[in-house]
N, C-alpha and C. Protein backbone atom coordinates (compact mmCIF):
# COMPACT_ATOMS: atom_id res chain seq x y z
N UNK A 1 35.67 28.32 -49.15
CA UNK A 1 36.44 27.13 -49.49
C UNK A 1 35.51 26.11 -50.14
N UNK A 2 35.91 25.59 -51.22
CA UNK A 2 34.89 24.56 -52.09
C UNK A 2 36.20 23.23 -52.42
N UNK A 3 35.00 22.55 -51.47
CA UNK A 3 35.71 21.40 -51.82
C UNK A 3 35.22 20.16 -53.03
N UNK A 4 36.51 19.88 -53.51
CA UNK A 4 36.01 19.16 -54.94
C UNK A 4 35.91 18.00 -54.80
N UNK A 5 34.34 17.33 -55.32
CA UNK A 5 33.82 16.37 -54.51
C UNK A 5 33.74 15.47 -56.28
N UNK A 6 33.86 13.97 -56.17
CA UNK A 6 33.60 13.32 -57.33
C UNK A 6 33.17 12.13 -57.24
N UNK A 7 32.24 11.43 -57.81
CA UNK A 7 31.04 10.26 -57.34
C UNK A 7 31.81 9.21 -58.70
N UNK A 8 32.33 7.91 -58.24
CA UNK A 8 33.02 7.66 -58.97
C UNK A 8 32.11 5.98 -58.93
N UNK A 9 31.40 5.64 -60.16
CA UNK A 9 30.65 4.45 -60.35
C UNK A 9 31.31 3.20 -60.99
N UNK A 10 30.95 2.21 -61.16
CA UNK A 10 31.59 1.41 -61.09
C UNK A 10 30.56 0.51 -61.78
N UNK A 11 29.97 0.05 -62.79
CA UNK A 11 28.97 -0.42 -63.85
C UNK A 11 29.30 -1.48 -64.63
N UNK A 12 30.31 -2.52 -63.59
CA UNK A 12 30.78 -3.61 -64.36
C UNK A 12 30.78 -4.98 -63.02
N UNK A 13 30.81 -5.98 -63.87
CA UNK A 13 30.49 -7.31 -62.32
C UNK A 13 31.89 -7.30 -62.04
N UNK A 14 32.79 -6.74 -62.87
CA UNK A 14 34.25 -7.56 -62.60
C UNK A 14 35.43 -6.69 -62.11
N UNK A 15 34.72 -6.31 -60.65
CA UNK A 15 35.83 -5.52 -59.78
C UNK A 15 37.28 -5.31 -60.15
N UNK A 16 37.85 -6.39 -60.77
CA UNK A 16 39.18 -6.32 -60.81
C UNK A 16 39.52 -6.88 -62.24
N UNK A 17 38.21 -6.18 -63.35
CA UNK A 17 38.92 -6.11 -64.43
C UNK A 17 39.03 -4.81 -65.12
N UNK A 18 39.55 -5.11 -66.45
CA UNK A 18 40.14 -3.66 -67.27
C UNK A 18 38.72 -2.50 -66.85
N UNK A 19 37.94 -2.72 -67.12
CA UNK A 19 37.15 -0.95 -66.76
C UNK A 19 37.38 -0.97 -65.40
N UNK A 20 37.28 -1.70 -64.30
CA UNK A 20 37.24 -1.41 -62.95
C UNK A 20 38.95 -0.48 -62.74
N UNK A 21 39.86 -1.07 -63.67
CA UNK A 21 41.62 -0.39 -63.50
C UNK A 21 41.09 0.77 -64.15
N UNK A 22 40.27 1.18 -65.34
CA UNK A 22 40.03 2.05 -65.50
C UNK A 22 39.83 3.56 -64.41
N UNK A 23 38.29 2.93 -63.76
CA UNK A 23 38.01 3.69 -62.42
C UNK A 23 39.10 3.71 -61.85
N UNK A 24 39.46 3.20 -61.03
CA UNK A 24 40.34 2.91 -60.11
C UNK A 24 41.73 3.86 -60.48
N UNK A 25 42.04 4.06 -61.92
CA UNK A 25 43.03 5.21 -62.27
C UNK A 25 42.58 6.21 -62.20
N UNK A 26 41.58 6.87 -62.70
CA UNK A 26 41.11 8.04 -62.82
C UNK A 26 40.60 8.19 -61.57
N UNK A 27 40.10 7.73 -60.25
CA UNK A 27 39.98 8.06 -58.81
C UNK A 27 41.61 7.94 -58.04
N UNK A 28 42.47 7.78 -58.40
CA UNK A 28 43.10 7.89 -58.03
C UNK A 28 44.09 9.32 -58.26
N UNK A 29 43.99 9.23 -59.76
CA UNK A 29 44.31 10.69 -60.28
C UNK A 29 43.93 12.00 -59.64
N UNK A 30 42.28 11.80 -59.21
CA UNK A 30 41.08 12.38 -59.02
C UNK A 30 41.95 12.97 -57.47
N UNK A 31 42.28 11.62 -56.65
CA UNK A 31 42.46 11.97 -55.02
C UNK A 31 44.05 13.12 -55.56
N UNK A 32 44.93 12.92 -56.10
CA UNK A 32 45.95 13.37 -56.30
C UNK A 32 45.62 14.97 -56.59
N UNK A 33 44.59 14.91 -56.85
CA UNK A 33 44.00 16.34 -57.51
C UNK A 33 43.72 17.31 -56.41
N UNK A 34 43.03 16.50 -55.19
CA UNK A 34 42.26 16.84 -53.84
C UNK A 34 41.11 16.56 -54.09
N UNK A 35 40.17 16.01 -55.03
CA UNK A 35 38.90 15.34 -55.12
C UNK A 35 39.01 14.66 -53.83
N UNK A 36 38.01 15.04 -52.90
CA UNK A 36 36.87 13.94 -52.15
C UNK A 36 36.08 12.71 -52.69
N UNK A 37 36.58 11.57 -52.97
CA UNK A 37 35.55 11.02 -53.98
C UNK A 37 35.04 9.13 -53.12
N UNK A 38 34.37 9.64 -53.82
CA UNK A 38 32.59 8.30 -52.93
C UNK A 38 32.35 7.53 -54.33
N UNK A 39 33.30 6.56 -53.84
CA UNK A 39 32.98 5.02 -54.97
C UNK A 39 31.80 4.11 -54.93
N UNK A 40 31.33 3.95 -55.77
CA UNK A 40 30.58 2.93 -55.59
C UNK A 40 30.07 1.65 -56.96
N UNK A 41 29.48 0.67 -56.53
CA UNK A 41 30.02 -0.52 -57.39
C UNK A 41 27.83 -0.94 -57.73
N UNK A 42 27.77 -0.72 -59.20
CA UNK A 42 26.09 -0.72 -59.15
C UNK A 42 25.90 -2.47 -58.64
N UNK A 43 26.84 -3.28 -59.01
CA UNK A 43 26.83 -4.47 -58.83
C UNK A 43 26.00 -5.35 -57.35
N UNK A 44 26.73 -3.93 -56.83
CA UNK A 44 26.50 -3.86 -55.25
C UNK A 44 25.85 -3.71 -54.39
N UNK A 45 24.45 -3.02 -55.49
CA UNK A 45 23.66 -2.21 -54.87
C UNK A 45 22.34 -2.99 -55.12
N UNK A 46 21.25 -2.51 -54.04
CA UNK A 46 19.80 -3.69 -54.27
C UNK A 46 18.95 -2.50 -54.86
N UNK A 47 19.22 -2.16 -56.23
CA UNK A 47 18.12 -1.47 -56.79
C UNK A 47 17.13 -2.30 -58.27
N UNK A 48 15.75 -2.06 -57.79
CA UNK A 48 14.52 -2.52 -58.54
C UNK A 48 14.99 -1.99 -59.95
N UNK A 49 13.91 -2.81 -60.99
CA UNK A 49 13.79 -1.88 -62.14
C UNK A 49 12.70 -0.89 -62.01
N UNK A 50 12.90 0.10 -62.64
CA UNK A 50 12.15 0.97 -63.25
C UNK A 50 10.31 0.70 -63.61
N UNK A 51 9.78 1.00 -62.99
CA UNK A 51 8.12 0.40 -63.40
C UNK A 51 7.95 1.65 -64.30
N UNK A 52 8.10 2.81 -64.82
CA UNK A 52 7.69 3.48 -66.04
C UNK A 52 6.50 4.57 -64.76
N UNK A 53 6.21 4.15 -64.00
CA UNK A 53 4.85 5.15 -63.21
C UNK A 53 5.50 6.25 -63.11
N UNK A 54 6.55 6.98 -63.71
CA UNK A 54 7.11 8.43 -64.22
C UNK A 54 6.45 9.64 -62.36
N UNK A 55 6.28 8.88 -60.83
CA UNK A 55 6.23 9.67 -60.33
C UNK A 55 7.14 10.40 -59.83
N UNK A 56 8.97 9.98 -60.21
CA UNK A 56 9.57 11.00 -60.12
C UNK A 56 9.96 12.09 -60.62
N UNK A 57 9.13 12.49 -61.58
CA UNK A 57 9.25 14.09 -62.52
C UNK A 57 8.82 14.64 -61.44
N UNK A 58 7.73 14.58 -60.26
CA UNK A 58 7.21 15.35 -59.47
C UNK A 58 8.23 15.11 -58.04
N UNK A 59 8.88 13.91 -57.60
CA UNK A 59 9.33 13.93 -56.69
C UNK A 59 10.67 13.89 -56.92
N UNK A 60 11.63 14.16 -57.86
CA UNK A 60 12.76 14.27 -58.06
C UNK A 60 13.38 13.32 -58.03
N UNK A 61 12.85 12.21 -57.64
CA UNK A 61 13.78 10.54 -56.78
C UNK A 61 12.26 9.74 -56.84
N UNK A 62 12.86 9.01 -57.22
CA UNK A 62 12.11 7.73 -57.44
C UNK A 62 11.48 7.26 -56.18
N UNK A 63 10.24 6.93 -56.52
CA UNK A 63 9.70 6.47 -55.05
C UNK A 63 9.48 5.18 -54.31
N UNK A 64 10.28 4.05 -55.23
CA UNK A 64 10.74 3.07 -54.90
C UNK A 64 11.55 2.81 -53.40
N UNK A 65 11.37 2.62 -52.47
CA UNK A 65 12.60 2.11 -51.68
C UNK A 65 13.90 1.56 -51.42
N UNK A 66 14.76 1.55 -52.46
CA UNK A 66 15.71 0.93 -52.63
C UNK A 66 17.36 1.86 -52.34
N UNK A 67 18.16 1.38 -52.52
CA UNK A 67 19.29 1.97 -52.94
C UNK A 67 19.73 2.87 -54.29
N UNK A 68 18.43 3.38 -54.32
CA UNK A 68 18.34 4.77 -55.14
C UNK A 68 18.44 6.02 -54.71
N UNK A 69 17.91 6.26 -53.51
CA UNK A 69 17.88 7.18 -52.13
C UNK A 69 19.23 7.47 -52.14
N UNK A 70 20.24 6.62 -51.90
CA UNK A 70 21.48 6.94 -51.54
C UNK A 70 22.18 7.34 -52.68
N UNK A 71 22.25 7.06 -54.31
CA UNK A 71 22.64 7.15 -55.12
C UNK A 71 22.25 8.38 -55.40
N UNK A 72 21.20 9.01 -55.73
CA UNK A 72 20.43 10.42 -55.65
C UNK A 72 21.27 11.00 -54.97
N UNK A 73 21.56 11.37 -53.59
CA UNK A 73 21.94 11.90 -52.64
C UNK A 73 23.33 12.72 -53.26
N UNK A 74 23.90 11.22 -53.46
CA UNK A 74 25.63 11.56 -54.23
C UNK A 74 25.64 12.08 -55.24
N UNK A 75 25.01 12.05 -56.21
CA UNK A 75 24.28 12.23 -57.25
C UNK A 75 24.50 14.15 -57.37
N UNK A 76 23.12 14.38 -56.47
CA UNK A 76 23.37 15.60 -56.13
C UNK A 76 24.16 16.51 -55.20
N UNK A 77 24.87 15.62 -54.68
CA UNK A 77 25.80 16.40 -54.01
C UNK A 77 27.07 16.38 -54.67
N UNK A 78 27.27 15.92 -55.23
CA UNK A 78 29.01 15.71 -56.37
C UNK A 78 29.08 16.77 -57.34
N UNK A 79 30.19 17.05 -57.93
CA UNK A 79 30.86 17.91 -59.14
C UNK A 79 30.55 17.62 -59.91
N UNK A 80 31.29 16.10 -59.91
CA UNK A 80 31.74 15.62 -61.11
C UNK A 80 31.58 14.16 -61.10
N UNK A 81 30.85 13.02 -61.95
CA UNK A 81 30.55 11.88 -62.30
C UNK A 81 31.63 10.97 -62.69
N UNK A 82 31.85 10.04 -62.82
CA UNK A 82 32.94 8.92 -63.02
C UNK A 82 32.03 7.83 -63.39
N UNK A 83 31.46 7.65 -64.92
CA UNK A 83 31.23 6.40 -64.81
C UNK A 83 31.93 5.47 -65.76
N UNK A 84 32.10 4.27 -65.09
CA UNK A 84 32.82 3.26 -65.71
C UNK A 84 32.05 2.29 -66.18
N UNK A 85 32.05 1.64 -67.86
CA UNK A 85 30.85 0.55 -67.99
C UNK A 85 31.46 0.14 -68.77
N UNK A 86 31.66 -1.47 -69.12
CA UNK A 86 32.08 -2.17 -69.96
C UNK A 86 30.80 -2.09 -71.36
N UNK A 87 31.27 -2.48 -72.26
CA UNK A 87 30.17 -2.68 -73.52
C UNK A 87 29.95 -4.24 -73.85
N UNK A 88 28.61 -4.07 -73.28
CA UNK A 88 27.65 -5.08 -73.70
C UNK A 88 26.82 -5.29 -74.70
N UNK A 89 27.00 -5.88 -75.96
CA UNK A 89 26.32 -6.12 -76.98
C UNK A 89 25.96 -4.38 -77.82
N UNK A 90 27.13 -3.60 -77.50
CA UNK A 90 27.24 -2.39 -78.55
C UNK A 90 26.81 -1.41 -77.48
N UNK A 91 26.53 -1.78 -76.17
CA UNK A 91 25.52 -0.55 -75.06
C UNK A 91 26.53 -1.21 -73.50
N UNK A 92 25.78 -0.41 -73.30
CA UNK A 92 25.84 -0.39 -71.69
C UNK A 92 25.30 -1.78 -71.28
N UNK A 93 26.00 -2.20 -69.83
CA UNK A 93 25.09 -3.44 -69.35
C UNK A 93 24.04 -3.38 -68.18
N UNK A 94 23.05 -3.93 -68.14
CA UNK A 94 21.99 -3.65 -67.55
C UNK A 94 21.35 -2.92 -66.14
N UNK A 95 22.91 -3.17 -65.36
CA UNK A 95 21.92 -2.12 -64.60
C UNK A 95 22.68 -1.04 -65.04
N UNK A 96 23.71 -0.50 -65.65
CA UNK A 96 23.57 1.08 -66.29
C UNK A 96 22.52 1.49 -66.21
N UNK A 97 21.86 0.64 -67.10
CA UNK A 97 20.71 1.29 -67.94
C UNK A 97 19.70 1.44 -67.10
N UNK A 98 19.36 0.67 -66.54
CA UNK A 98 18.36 0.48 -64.97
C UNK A 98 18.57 1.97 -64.22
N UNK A 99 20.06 2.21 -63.67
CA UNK A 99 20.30 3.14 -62.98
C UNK A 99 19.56 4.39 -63.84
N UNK A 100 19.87 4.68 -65.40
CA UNK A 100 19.57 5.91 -66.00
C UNK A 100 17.70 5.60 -65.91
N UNK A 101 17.28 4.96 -65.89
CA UNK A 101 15.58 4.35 -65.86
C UNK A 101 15.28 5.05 -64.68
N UNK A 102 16.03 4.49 -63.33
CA UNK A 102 15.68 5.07 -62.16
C UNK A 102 15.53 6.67 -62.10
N UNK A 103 16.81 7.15 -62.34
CA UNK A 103 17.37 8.85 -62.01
C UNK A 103 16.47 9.50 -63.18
N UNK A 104 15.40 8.92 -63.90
CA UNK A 104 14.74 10.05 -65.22
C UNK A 104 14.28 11.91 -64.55
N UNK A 105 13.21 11.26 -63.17
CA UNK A 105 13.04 12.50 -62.18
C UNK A 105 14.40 13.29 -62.04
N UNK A 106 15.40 12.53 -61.16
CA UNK A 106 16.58 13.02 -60.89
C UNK A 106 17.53 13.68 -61.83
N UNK A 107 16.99 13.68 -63.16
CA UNK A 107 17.86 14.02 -64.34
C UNK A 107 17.49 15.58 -64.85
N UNK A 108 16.07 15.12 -65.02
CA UNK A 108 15.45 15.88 -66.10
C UNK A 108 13.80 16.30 -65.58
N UNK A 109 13.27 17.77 -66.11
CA UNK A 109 12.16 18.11 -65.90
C UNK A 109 11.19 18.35 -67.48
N UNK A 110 10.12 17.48 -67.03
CA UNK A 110 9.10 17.59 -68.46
C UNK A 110 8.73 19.14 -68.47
N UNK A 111 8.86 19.98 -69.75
CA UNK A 111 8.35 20.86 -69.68
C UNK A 111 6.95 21.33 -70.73
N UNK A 112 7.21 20.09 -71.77
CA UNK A 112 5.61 19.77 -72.36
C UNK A 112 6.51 19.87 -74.02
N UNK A 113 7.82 21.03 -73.97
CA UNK A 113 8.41 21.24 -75.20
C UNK A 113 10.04 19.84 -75.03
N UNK A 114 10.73 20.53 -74.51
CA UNK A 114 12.23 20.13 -74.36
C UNK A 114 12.28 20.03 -72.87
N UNK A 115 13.05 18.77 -72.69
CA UNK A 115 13.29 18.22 -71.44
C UNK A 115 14.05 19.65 -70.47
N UNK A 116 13.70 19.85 -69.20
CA UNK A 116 14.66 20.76 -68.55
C UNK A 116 16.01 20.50 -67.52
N UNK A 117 16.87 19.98 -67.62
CA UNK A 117 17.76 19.43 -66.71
C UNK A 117 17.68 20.04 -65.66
N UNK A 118 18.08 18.83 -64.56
CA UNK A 118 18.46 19.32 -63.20
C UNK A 118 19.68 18.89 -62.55
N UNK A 119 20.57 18.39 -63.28
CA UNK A 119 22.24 18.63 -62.90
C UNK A 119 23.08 19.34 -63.39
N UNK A 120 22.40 20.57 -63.62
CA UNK A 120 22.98 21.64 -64.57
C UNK A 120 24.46 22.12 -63.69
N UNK A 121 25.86 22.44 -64.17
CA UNK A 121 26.85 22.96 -63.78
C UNK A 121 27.79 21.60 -63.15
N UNK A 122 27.36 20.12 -63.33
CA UNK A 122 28.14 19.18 -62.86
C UNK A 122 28.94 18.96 -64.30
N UNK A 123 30.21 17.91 -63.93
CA UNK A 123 30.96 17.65 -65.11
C UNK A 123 30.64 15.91 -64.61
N UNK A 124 31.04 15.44 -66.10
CA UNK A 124 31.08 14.12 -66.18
C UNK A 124 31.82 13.07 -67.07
N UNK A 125 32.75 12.22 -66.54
CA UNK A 125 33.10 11.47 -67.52
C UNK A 125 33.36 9.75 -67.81
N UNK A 126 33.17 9.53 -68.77
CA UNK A 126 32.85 8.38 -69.31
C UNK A 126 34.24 7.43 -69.77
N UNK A 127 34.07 6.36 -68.85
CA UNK A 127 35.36 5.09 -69.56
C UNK A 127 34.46 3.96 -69.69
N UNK A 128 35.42 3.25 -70.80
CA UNK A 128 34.21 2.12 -71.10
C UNK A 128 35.55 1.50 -71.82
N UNK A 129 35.35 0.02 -71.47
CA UNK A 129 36.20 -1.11 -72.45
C UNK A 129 35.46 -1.83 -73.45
N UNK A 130 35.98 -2.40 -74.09
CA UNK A 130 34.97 -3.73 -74.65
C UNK A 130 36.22 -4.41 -75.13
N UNK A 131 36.06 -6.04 -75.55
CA UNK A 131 36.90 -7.17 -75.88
C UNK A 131 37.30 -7.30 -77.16
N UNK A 132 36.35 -6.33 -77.52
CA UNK A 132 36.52 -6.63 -79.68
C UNK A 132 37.80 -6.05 -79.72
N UNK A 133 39.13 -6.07 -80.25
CA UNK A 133 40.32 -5.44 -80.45
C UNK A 133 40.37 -4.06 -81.79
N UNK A 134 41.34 -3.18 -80.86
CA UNK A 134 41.69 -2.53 -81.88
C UNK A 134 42.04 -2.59 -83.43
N UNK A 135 41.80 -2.64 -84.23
CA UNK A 135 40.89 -1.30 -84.70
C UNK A 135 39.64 -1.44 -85.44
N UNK A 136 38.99 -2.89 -85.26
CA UNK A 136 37.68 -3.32 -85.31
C UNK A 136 36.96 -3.00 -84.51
N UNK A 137 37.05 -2.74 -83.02
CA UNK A 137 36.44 -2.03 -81.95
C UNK A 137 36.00 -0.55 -82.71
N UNK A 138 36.48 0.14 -83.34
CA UNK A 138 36.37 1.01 -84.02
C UNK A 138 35.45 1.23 -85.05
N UNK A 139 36.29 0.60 -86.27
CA UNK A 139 35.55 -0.33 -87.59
C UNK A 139 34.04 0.12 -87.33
N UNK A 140 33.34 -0.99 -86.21
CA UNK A 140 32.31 -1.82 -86.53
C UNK A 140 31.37 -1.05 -85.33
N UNK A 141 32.04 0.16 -84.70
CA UNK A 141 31.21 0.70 -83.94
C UNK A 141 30.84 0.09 -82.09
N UNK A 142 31.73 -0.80 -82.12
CA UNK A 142 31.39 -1.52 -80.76
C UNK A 142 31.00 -0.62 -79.78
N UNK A 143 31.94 -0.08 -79.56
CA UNK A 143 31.85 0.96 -78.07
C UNK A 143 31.36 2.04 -78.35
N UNK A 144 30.83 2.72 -80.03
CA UNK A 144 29.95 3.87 -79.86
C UNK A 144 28.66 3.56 -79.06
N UNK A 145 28.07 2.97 -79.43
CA UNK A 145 26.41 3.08 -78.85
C UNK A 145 26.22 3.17 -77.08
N UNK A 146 27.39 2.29 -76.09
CA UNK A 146 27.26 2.73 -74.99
C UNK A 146 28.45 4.01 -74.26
N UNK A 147 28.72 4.83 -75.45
CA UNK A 147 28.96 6.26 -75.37
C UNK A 147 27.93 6.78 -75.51
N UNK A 148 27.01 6.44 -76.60
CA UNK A 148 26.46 7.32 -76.65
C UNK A 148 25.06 7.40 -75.74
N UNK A 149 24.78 6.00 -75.30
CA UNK A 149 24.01 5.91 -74.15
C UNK A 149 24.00 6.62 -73.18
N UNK A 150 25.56 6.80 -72.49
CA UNK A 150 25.55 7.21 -71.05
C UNK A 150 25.80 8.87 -71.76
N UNK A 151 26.51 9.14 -72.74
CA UNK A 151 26.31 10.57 -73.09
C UNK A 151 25.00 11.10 -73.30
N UNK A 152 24.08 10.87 -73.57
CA UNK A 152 22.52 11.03 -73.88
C UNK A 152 21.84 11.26 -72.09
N UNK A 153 22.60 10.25 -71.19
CA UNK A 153 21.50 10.66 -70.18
C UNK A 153 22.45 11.79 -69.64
N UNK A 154 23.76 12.34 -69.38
CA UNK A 154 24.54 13.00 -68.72
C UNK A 154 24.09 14.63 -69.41
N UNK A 155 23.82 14.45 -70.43
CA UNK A 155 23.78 15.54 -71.24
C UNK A 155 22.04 15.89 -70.74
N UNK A 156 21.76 15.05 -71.48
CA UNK A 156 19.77 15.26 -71.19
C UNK A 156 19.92 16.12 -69.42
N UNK A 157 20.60 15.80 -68.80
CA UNK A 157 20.54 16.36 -67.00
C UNK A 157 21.32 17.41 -67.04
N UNK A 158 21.94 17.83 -68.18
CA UNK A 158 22.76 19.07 -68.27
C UNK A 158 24.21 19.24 -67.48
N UNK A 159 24.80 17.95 -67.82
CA UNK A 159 25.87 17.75 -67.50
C UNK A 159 27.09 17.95 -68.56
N UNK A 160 28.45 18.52 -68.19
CA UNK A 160 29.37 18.94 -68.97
C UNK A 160 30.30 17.88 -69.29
N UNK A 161 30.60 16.81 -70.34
CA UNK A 161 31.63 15.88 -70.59
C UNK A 161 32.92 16.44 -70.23
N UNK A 162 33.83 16.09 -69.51
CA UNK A 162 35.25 16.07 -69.55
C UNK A 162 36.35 15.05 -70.02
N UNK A 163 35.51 13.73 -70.47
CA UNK A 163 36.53 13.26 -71.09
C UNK A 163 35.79 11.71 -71.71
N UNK A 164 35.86 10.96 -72.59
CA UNK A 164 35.17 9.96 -72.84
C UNK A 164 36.68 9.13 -73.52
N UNK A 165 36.82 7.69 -72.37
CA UNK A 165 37.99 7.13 -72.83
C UNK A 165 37.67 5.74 -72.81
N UNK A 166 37.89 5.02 -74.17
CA UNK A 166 37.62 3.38 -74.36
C UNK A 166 38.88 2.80 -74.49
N UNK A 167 39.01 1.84 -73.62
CA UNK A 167 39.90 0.82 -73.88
C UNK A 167 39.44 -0.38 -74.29
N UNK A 168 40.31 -0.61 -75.62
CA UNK A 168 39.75 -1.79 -76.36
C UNK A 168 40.58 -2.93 -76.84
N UNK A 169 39.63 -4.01 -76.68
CA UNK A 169 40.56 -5.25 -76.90
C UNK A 169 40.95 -5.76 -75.03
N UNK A 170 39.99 -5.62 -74.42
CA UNK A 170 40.35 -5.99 -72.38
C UNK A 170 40.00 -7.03 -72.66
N UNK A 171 39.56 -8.27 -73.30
CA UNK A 171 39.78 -9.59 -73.21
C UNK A 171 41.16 -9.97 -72.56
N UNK A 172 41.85 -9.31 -73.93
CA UNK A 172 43.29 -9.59 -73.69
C UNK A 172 44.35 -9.17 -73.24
N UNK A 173 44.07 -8.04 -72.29
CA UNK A 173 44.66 -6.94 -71.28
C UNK A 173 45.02 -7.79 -69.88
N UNK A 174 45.75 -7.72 -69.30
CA UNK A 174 46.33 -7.73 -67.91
C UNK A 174 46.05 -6.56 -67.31
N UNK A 175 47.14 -5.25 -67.68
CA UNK A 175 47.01 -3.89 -67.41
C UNK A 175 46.47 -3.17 -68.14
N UNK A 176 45.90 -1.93 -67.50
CA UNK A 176 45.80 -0.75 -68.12
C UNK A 176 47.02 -0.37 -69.18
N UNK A 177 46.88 -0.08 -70.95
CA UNK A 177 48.12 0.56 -71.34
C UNK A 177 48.09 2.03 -71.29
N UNK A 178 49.38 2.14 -71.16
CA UNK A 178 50.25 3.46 -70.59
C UNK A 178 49.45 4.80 -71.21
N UNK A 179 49.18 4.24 -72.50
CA UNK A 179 48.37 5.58 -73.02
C UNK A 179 46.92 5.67 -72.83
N UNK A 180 46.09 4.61 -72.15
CA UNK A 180 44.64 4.93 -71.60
C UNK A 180 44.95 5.53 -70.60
N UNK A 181 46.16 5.04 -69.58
CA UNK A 181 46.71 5.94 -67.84
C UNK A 181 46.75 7.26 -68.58
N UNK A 182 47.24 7.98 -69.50
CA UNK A 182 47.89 9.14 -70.19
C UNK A 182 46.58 9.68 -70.47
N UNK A 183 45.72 9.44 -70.88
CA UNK A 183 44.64 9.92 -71.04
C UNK A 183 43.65 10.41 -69.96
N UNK A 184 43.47 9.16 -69.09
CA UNK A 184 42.57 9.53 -68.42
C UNK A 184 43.44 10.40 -67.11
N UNK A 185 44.76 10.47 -67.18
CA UNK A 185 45.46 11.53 -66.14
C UNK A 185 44.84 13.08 -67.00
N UNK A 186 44.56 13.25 -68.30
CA UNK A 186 44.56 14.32 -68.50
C UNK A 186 43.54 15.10 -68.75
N UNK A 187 42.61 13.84 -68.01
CA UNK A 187 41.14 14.62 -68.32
C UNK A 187 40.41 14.85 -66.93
N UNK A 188 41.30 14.34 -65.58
CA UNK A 188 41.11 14.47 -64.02
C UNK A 188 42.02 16.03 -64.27
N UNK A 189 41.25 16.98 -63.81
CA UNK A 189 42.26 18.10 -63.37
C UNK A 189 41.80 18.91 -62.05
């Protein structure tokens, strides 16, 4: 019996805005599915930056003390990834990026040629809003670069995309619309 387990992140200050409804649909989808899933909010969490002393290629986890330990843990014990990040200035916002700084050990192994992943056989997927409106959000590239951010570290760890969904124009959103719910129902299976 394998139970389907999904680590569902949360990479925005604003609990109860459009990317957080984001998460919050697709974990819900997720439970409807029978996913087991372990939320969590980076906002929330007391993790350092990154000092670059690269000693987790050898120890797999960063050797910092922080609330990295626990993130690792889920990390490697999950299926499947859920991360949610608003777009900040064309990227991800800072502790994303912090978090992918931390997990480099946890990701990936130096092999002197090509990086070797070590979350090989997990799936992962990516929602992200930003405020610029449709179809300048587009246009001008807003929300590519922190796709392609968090796609770069998911992939580099040998992780499988299942779905990458932007909602754009959440300045001016209340709700989730019907066709981001439509989407991200069809990429939880």
């Amino acid at each position: 019996m394998n139970e389907k387990t999904l680590l569902a992140i949360l990479g925005s200050p604003h609990p109860n805005g459009i990317t957080a409804a984001m998460l919050n649909c697709a974990v819900h989808q997720a439970e409807k599915m029978g996913y087991s899933v372990t939320k969590m909010n980076l906002y929330e969490k007391n993790l350092s930056y990154c000092t670059g002393c690269r000693a987790c290629m050898n120890t797999r986890v960063c050797i910092q003390k922080d609330d990295i330990q626990e993130i690792v843990t889920c990390l490697q014990a999950c299926q499947t990834v859920l991360l949610a990040a608003p777009v900040y200035w064309a990227n991800v916002p800072a502790p994303v990026k912090n978090l992918f700084d931390r997990l480099l050990g946890t990701a990936m192994e130096e092999t002197g040629t090509f990086p070797k992943p070590r979350l090989k056989g997990k799936k992962y997927m990516i929602l992200t809003s930003c405020n610029t409106p449709s179809p300048f959000s587009w246009i001008f590239g807003q929300s590519r670069g922190a796709i392609r951010c968090m796609d770069e570290f998911f992939q580099t760890a040998g992780m499988k995309p299942i779905g990458k969904i932007v909602c754009a124009g959440a300045a001016n959103k209340k709700e989730l619309p019907k066709r981001t719910i439509k989407k991200i129902e069809r990429c939880i299976k």
